[in-house]
Protein backbone atom coordinates (compact mmCIF):
# COMPACT_ATOMS: atom_id res chain seq x y z
CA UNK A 1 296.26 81.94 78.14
CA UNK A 2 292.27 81.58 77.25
CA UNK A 3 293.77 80.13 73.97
CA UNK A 4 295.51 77.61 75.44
CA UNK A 5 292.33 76.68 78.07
CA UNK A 6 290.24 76.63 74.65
CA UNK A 7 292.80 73.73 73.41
CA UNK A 8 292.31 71.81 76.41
CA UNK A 9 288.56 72.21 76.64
CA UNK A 10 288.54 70.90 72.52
CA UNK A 11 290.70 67.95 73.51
CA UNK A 12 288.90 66.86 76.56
CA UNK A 13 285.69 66.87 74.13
CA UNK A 14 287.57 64.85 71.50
CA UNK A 15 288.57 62.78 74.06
CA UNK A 16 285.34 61.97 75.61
CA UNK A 17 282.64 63.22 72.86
CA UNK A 18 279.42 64.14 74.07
CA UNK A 19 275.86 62.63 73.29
CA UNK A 20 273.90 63.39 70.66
CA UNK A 21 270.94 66.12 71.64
CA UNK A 22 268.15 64.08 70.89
CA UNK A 23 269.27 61.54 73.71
CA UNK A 24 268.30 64.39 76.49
CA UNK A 25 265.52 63.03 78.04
CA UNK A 26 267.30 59.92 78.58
CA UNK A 27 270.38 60.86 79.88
CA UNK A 28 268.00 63.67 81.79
CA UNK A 29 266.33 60.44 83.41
CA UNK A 30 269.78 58.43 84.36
CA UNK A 31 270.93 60.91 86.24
CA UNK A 32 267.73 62.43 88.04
CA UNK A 33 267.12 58.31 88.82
CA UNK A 34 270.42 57.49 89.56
CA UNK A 35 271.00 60.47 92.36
CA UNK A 36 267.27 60.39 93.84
CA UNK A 37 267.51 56.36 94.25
CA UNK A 38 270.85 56.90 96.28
CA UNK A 39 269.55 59.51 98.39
CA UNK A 40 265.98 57.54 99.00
CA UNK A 41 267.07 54.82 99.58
CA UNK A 42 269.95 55.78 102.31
CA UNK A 43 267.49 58.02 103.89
CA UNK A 44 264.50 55.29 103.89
CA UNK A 45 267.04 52.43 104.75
CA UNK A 46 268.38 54.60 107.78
CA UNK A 47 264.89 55.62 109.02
CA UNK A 48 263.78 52.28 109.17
CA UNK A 49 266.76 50.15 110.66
CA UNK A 50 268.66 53.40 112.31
CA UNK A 51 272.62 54.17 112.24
CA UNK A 52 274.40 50.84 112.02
CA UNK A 53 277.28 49.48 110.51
CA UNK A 54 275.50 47.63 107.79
CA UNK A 55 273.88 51.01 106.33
CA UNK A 56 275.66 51.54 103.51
CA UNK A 57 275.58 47.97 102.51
CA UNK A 58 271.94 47.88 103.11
CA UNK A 59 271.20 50.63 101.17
CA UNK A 60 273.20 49.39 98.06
CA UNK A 61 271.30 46.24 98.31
CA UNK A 62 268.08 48.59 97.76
CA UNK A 63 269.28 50.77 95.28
CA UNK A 64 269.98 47.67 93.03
CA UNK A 65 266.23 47.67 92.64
CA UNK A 66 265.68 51.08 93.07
CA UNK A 67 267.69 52.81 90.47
CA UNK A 68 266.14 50.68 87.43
CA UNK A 69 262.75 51.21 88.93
CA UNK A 70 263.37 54.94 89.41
CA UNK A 71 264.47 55.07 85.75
CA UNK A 72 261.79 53.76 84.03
CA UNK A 73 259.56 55.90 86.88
CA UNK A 74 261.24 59.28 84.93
CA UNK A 75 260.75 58.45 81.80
CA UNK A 76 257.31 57.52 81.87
CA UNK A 77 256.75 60.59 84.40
CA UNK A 78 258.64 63.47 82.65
CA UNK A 79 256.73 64.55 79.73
CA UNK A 80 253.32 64.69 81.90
CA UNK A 81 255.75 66.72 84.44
CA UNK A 82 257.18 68.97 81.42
CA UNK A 83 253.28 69.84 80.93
CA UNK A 84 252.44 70.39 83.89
CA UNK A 85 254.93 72.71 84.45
CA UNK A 86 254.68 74.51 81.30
CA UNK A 87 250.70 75.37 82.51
CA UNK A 88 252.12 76.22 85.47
CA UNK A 89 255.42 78.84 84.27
CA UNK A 90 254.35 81.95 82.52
C-alpha cells in the first residue's frame, strides 16, 4: 500500500515538476501577495462601499492593481523582514 502511494506521489511530481530552490523568495512573494491582495482588498472594498451586489466585482477591479503592487511590495520588503526577525528569534 505505502508503495503504491509512493508511485503516485513520484508521478504527480513528474507530472507537474517543482521549481528550482533558488526561486523561493519569489514564489514565497506570489503567493504571500497574491492571498493578502485578495483578502485586503475585499475587506477594504466592503468597509468602504458596504455589502452590495457589486462586491466581488469591485474588489477584482482593485486587486488588478493590487496584486502586482503587493508583489513587488514583498520582494523589496522581505529580506529587511528576514533580518528583522532573525534579531528578533533566538
Amino acid at each position: 500500500m505505502k508503495n503504491n502511494s509512493i508511485r503516485r506521489k513520484n508521478r504527480t511530481e513528474k507530472r507537474f515538476g517543482k521549481l528550482p530552490a533558488k526561486l523561493m523568495p519569489v514564489v514565497f512573494a506570489f503567493y504571500m501577495s497574491s492571498i493578502m491582495a485578495a483578502l485586503m482588498c475585499l475587506i477594504i472594498t466592503a468597509v468602504h462601499q458596504g455589502f452590495n451586489e457589486h462586491l466581488v466585482l469591485d474588489a477584482l477591479m482593485a486587486y488588478k492593481v493590487a496584486m502586482p503592487a503587493a508583489f513587488v511590495c514583498v520582494l523589496f520588503v522581505r529580506p529587511m523582514v528576514m533580518a528583522l526577525v532573525k534579531r528578533t528569534v533566538a
